[in-house]
Protein backbone atom coordinates (compact mmCIF):
# COMPACT_ATOMS: atom_id res chain seq x y z
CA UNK A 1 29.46 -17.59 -54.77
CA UNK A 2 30.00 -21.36 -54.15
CA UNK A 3 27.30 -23.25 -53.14
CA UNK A 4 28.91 -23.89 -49.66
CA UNK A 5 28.91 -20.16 -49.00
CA UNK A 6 24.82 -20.25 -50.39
CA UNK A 7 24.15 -22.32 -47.36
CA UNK A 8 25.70 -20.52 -44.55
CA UNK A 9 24.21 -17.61 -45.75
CA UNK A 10 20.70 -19.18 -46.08
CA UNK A 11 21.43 -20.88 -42.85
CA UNK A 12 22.37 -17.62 -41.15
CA UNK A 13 19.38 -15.56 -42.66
CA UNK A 14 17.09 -18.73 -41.27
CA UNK A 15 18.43 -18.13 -38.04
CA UNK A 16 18.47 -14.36 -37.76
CA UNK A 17 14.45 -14.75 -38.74
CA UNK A 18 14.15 -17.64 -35.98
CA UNK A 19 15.84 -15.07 -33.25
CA UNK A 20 13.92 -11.89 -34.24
CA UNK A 21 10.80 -14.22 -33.83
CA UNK A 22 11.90 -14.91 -30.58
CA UNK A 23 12.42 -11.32 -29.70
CA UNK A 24 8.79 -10.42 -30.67
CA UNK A 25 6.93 -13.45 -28.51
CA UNK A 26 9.64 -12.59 -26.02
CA UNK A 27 8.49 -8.92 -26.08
CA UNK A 28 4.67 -9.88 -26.08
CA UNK A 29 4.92 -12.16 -23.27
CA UNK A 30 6.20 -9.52 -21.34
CA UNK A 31 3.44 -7.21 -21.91
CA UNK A 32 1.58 -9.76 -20.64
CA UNK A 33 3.39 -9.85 -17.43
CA UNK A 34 3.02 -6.38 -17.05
CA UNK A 35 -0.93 -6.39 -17.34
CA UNK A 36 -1.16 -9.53 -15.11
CA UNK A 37 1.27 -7.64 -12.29
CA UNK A 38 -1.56 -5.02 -13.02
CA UNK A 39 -4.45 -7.12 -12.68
CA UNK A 40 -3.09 -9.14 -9.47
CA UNK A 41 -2.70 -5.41 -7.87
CA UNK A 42 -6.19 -3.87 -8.83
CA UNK A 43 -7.50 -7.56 -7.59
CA UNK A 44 -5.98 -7.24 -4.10
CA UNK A 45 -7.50 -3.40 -4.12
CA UNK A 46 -10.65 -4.61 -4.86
CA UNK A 47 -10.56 -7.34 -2.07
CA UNK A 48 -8.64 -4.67 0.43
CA UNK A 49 -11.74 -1.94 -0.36
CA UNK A 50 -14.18 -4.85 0.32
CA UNK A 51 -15.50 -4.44 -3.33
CA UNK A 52 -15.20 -7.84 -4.84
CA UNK A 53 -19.32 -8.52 -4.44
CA UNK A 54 -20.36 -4.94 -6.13
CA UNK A 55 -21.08 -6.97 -9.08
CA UNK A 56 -23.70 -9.53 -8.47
CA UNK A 57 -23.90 -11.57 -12.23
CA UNK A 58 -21.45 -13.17 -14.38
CA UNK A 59 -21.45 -11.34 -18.13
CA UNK A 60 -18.30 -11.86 -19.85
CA UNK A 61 -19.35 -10.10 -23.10
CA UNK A 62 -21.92 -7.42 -21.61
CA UNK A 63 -20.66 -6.66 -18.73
CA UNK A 64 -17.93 -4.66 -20.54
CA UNK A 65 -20.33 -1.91 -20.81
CA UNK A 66 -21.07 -0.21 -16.97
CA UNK A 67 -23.82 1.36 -16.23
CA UNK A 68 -24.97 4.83 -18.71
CA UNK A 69 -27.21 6.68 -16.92
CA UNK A 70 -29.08 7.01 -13.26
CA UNK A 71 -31.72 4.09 -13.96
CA UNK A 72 -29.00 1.71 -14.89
CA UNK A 73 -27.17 2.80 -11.36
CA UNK A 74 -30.33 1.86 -9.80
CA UNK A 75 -30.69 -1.46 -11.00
CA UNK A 76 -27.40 -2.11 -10.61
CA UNK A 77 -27.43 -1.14 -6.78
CA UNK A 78 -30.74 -2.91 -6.54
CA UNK A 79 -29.37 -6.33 -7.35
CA UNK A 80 -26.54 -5.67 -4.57
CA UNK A 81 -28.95 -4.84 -2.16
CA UNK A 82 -30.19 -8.14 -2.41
CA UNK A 83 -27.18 -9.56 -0.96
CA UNK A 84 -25.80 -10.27 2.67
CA UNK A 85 -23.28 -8.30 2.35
CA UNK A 86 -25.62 -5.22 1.79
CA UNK A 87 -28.11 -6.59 4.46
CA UNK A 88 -25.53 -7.33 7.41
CA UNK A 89 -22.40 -4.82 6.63
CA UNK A 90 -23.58 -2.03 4.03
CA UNK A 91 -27.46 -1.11 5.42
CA UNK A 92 -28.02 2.09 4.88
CA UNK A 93 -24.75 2.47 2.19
CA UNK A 94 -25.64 5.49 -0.60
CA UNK A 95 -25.59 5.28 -4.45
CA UNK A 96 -22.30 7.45 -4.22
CA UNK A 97 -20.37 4.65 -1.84
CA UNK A 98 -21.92 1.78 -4.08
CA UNK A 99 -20.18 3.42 -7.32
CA UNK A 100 -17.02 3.42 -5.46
CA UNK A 101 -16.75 -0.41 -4.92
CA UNK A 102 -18.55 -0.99 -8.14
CA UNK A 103 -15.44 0.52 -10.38
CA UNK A 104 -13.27 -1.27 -8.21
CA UNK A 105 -14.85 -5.06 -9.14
CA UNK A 106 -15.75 -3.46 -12.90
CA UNK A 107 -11.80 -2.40 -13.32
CA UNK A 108 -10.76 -5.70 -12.33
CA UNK A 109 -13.18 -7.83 -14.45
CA UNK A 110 -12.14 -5.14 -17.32
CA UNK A 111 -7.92 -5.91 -17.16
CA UNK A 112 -9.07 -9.34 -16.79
CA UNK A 113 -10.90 -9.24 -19.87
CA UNK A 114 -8.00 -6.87 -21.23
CA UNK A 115 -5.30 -9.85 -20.36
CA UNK A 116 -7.17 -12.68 -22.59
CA UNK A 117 -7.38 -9.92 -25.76
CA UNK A 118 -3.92 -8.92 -25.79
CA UNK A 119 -3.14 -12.76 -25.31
CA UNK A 120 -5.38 -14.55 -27.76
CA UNK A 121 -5.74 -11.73 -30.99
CA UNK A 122 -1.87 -11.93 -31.07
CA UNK A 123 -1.56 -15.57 -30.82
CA UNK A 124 -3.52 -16.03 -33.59
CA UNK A 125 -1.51 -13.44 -35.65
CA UNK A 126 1.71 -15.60 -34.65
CA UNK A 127 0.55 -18.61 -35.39
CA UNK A 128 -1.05 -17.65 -38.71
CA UNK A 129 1.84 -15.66 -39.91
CA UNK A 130 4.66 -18.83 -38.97
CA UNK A 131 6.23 -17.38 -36.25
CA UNK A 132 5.38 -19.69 -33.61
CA UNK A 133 8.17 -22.31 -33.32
CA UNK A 134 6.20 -25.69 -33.26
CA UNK A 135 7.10 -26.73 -29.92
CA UNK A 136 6.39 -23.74 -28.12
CA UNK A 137 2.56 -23.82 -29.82
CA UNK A 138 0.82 -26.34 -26.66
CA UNK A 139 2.42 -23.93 -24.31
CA UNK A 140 0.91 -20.87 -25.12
CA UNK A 141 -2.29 -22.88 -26.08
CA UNK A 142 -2.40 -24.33 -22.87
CA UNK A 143 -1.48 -20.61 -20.85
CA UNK A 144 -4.70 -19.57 -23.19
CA UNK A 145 -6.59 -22.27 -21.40
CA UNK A 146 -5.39 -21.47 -18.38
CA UNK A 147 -6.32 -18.01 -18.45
CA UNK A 148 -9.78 -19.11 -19.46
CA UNK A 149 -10.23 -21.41 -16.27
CA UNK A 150 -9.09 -18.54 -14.45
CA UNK A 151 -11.79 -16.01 -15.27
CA UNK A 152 -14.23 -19.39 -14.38
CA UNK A 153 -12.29 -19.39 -10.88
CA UNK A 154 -12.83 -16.23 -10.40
CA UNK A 155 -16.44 -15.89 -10.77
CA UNK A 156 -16.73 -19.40 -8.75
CA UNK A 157 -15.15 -16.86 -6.44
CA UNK A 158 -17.26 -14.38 -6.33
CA UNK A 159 -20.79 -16.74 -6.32
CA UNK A 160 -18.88 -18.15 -2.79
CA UNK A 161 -20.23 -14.75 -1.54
CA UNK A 162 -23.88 -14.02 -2.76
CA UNK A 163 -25.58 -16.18 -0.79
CA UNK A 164 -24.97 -17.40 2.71
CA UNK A 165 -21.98 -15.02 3.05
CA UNK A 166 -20.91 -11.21 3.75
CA UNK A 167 -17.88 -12.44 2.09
CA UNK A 168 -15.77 -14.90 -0.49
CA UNK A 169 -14.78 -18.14 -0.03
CA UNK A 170 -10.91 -17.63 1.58
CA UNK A 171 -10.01 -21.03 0.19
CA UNK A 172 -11.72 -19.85 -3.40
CA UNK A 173 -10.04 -16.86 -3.13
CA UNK A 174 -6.57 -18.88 -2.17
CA UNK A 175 -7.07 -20.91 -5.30
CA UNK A 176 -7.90 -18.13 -7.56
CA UNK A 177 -4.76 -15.51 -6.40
CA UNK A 178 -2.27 -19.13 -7.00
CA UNK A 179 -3.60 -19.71 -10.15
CA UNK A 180 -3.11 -16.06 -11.15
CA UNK A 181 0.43 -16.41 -9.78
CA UNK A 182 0.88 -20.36 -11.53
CA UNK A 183 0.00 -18.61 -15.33
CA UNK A 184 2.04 -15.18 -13.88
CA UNK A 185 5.46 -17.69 -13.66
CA UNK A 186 4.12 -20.05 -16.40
CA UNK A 187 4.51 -17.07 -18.60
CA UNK A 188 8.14 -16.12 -17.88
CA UNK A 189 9.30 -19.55 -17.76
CA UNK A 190 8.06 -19.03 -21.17
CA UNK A 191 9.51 -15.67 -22.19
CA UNK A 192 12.97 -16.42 -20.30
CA UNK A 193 12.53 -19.69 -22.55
CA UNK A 194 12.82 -17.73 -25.48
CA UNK A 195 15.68 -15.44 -24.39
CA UNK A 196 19.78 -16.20 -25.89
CA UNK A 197 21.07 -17.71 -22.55
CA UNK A 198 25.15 -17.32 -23.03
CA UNK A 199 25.91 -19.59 -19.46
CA UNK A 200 26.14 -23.28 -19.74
CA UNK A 201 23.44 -24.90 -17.81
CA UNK A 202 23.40 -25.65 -13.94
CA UNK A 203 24.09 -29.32 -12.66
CA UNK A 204 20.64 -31.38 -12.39
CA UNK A 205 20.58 -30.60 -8.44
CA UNK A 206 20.61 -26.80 -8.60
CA UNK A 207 18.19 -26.77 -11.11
CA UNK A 208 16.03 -28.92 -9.49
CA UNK A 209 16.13 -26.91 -6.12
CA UNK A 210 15.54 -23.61 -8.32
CA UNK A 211 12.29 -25.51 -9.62
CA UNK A 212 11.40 -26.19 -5.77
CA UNK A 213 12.00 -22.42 -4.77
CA UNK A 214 9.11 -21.57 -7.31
CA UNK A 215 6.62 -24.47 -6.00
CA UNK A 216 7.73 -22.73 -2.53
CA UNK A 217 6.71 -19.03 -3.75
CA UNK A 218 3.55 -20.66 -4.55
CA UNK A 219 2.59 -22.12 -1.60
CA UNK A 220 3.79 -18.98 0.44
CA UNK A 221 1.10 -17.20 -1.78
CA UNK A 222 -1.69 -19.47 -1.28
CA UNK A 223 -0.96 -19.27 2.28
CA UNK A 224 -0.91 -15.36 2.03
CA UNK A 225 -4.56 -15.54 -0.07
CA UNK A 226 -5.90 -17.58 2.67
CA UNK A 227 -4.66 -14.76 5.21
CA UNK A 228 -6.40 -12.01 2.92
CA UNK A 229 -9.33 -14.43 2.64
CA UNK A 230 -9.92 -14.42 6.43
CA UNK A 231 -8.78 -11.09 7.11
CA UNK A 232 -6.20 -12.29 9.40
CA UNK A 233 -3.61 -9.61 8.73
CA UNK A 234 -5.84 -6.81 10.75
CA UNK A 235 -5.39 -8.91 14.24
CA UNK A 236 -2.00 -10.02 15.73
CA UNK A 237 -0.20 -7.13 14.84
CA UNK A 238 3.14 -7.44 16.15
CA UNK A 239 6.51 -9.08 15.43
CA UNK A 240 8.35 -11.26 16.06
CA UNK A 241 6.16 -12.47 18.97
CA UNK A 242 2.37 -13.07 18.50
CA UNK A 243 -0.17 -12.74 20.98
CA UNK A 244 2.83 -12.08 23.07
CA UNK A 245 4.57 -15.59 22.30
CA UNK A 246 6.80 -17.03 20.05
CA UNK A 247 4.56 -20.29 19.39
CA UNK A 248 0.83 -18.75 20.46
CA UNK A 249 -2.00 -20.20 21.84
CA UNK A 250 -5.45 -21.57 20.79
CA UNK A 251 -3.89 -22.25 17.60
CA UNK A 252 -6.51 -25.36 17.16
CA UNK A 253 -9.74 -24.52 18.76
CA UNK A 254 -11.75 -26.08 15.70
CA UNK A 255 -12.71 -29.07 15.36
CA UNK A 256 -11.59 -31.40 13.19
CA UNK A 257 -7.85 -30.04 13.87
CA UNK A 258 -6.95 -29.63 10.22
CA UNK A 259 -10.05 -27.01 9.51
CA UNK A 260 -7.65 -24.47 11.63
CA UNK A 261 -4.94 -24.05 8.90
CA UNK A 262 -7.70 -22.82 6.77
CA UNK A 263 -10.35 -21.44 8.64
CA UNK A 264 -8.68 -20.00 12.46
CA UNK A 265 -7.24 -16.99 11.21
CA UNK A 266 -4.61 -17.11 14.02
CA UNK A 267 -3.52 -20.44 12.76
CA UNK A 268 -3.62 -19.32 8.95
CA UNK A 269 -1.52 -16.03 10.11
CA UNK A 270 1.05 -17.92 12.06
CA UNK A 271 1.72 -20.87 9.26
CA UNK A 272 1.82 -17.51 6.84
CA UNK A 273 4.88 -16.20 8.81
CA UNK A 274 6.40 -20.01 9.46
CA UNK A 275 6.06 -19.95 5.40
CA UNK A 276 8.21 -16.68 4.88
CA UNK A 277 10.79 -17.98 7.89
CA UNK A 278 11.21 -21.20 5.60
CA UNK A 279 11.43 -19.45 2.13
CA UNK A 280 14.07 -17.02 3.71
CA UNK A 281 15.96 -20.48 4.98
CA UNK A 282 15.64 -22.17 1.62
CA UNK A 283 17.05 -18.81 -0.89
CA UNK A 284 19.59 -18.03 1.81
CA UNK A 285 20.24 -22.14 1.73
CA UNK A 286 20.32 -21.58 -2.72
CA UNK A 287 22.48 -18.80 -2.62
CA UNK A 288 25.10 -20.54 -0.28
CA UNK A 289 24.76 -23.94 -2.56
CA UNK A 290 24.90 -22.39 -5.64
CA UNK A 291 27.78 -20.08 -5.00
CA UNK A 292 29.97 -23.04 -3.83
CA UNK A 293 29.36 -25.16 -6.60
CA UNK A 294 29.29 -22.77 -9.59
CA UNK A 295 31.37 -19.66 -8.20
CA UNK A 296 31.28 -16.67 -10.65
CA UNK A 297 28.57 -17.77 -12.81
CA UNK A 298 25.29 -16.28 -13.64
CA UNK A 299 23.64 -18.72 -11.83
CA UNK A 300 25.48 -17.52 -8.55
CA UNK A 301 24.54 -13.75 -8.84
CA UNK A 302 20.41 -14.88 -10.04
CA UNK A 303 20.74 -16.86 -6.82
CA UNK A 304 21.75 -13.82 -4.31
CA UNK A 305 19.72 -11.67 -5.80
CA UNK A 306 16.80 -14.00 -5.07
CA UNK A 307 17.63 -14.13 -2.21
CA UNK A 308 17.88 -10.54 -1.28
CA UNK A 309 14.32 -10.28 -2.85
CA UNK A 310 12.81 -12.77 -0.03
CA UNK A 311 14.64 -10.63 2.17
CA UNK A 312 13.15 -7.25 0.99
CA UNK A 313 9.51 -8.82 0.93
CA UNK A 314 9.73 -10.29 4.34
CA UNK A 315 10.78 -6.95 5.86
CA UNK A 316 7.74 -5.44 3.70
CA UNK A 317 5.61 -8.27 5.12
CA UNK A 318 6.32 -7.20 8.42
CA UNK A 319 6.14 -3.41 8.21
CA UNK A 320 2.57 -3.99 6.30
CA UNK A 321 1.86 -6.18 9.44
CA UNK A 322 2.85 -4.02 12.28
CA UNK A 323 1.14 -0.85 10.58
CA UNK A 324 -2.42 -2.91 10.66
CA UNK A 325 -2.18 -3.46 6.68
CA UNK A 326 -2.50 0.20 5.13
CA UNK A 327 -3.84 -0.14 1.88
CA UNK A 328 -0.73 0.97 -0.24
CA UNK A 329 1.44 -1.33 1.97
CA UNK A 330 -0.45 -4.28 1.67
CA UNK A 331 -0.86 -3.66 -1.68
CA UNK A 332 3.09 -3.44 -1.95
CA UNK A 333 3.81 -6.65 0.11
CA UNK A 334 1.11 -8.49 -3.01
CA UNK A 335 3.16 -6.62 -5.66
CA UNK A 336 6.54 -7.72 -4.52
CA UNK A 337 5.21 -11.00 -4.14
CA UNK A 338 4.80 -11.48 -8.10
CA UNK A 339 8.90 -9.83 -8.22
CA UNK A 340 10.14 -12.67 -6.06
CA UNK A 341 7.74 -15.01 -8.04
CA UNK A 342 8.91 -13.85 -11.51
CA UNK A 343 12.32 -14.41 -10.66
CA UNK A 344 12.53 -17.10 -9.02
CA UNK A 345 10.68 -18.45 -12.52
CA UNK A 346 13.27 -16.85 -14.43
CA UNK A 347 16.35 -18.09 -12.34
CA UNK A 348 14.55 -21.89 -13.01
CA UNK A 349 14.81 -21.40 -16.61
CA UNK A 350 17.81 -19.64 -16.76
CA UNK A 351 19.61 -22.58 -14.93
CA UNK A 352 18.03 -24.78 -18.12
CA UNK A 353 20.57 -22.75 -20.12
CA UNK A 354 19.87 -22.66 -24.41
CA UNK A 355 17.34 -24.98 -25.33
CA UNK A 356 16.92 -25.82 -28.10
CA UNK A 357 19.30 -24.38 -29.97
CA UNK A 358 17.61 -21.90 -32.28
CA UNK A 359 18.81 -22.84 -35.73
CA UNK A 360 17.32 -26.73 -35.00
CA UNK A 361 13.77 -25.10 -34.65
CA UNK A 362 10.98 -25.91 -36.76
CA UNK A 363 8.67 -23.52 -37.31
CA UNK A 364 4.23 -24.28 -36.68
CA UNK A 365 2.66 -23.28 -39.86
C-alpha cells in the first residue's frame, strides 16, 4: 500500500471516529431534550395544581430524600402551614391534600435535579475520554452553567411566594419558564449543530429572520408565563372578541401605565394573544419568503412546517382558552410550545448548513 493510499485511509478512519462522536453527543443531547420537555410539563402541573409552595426550603442535596414516615409528614406540613398561602387559601387543608401538592413540587425539583446528572456525569465522560470536539467544549460548559442558574431562578421563584404572598412572583415565574425554554433551544441549536446537514446554507437574510423567529418564540413564552403567573387564562374566556370587543377596555387602570403589561391580567392576556397574531404573521411571512427565494430546498419545507406548527398551537391556545384552561389542555398548549420552540431552533441551525466541516475538527483532550 503506497503511502498516499495510508493517508486517505487514516484520514477516512479519523473522520468516521469524528462522525460517530458526533452521533453519540448528538444522541445525548437529545435525551436531554426529552427530560427538559418533561420537566417544563411536570413544572406547568405543578403551577396549574397550585403546588409550587408545598416545599418551603431550598435543599439541593437533601431534599432528594421526601419524607419516610408520619412525623416527617408532620413537619413537613408544619413548615407550610406557616405560610400565606396556607393561612389565606388552604385553612383547614388535611395531611392527605398537602401530600398531593407536595409530590407535585418534590417531582419537579427531582427531574430538575435528574436534568443536571444526566448532563454533567456524561460531560465529564466526553471530555475525559476525547470526544468533545474543542470548539463545541464552552458550549456545553456554558449550557452546564446555565442549567445551574436555572435551579437558582427557580428557587428565587419560589422564595417570591413565602412571605408576603399566596403566590409566586409572575414576572419570576416569566423569567424562570424563558430561561427553561432559552437552554431547551440552546440545546438543539447544539445537537442540530452536530447533525450531517446535506443542503447548502440559506442566504444571510433568511437565516437571520429564522434567528428572529426563535427570539419571537421566546418572547411569546415569557408573555404566556406572565399569563400563567397572574392567572389570567381563567377570565376572558372567549375568542376572537374579549370582554365583548376586539380592542377591550380598562386595559391601563394602573398606574404608572407600563405596570399593566405585567401586572393587569387583562392587559397581560390581550398582549399574549397580539403575540400569537404576530408570530402567526411572521412564520406565515418565512414560509412565503423562503419558498420564493430557495424553492425546493430543505429550507422551504422546515419553513412550512413551522409554520403549520404556529398554526396548530394557536388553535390549541384558543381551545385551552375557551374551555377555561382544563388541566390536560393547558398543559398541551405549554407542551406544544417547546415543539414550535425546538424547531424553530433547529430550522436556525439548519439554515447554517455544515459547519465546520468534520474532518477539520480538532478534538479537546
Amino acid at each position: 500500500m503506497s503511502s498516499i493510499e495510508m493517508d486517505a485511509n487514516k484520514v477516512r478512519s479519523e473522520r468516521d471516529r469524528q462522525l460517530a462522536n458526533r452521533a453519540l453527543l448528538r444522541g445525548w443531547l437529545y435525551v436531554i431534550l426529552v427530560m427538559l420537555v418533561a420537566l417544563v410539563l411536570v413544572g406547568g402541573a405543578t403551577r396549574l395544581t397550585d403546588s409550587g409552595l408545598s416545599i418551603t426550603e431550598w435543599k439541593p442535596i437533601h431534599g432528594v430524600i421526601p419524607p419516610l414516615n408520619d412525623a416527617e409528614w408532620q413537619e413537613e406540613f408544619a413548615k407550610y402551614k406557616q405560610i400565606p398561602e396556607y393561612a389565606q387559601i388552604n385553612q383547614g387543608m388535611e395531611l392527605g391534600a398537602f401530600k398531593r401538592i407536595f409530590w407535585w413540587e418534590w417531582a419537579h425539583r427531582m427531574l430538575a435535579r435528574g436534568v443536571g446528572f444526566v448532563f454533567a456525569l456524561p460531560l465529564l465522560f466526553f471530555w475525559a475520554s476525547g470526544r468533545v470536539e474543542r470548539g463545541l467544549m464552552p458550549k456545553l460548559v456554558g449550557l452546564l452553567a446555565l442549567g445551574g442558574l436555572q435551579g437558582a431562578v427557580g428557587w428565587w421563584m419560589v422564595a417570591s411566594g413565602l412571605v408576603d404572598r399566596v403566590d409566586v412572583s409572575q414576572y419570576r415565574l416569566a423569567v424562570h419558564l424563558t430561561l427553561a425554554c432559552t437552554i431547551f433551544a440552546a440545546i438543539m441549536v447544539v445537537a442540530r449543530g452536530l447533525a450531517p446537514h446535506t443542503e447548502t446554507p440559506a442566504d444571510s437574510k433568511t437565516q437571520a429572520f429564522a434567528g428572529f423567529l426563535v427570539l419571537a418564540v421566546l418572547c411569546q413564552v415569557f408573555l404566556g408565563g406572565l399569563v400563567a403567573g397572574l392567572d389570567a387564562g381563567l377570565s376572558y374566556n372567549t375568542w376572537p372578541l374579549m370582554d365583548g370587543k376586539a380592542v377591550p377596555g380598562d386595559l391601563f387602570v394602573i398606574e404608572p401605565a407600563w405596570r399593566n403589561f405585567f401586572e393587569n391580567p387583562k392587559t397581560v392576556q390581550f398582549v399574549h394573544r397580539l403575540g400569537a397574531y404576530a408570530l402567526l404573521a411572521l412564520a406565515l411571512w418565512h414560509m412565503i419568503a423562503t419558498r420564493r427565494r430557495l424553492p425546493g430546498t430543505t429550507h422551504a419545507r422546515r419553513a412550512l412546517v413551522f409554520f403549520h406548527l404556529v398554526l396548530v398551537q394557536a388553535a390549541i391556545g384558543i381551545a385551552t382558552l375557551v374551555m377555561h384552561m382544563p388541566l390536560h389542555w393547558a398543559l398541551l398548549h405549554q407542551g406544544f410550545a417547546l415543539v414550535v420552540l425546538g424547531f424553530a431552533a433547529a430550522h436556525w441551525r439548519g439554515t447554517k448548513g455544515a459547519y465546520p466541516p468534520p474532518i477539520q475538527i480538532a478534538i479537546a483532550r
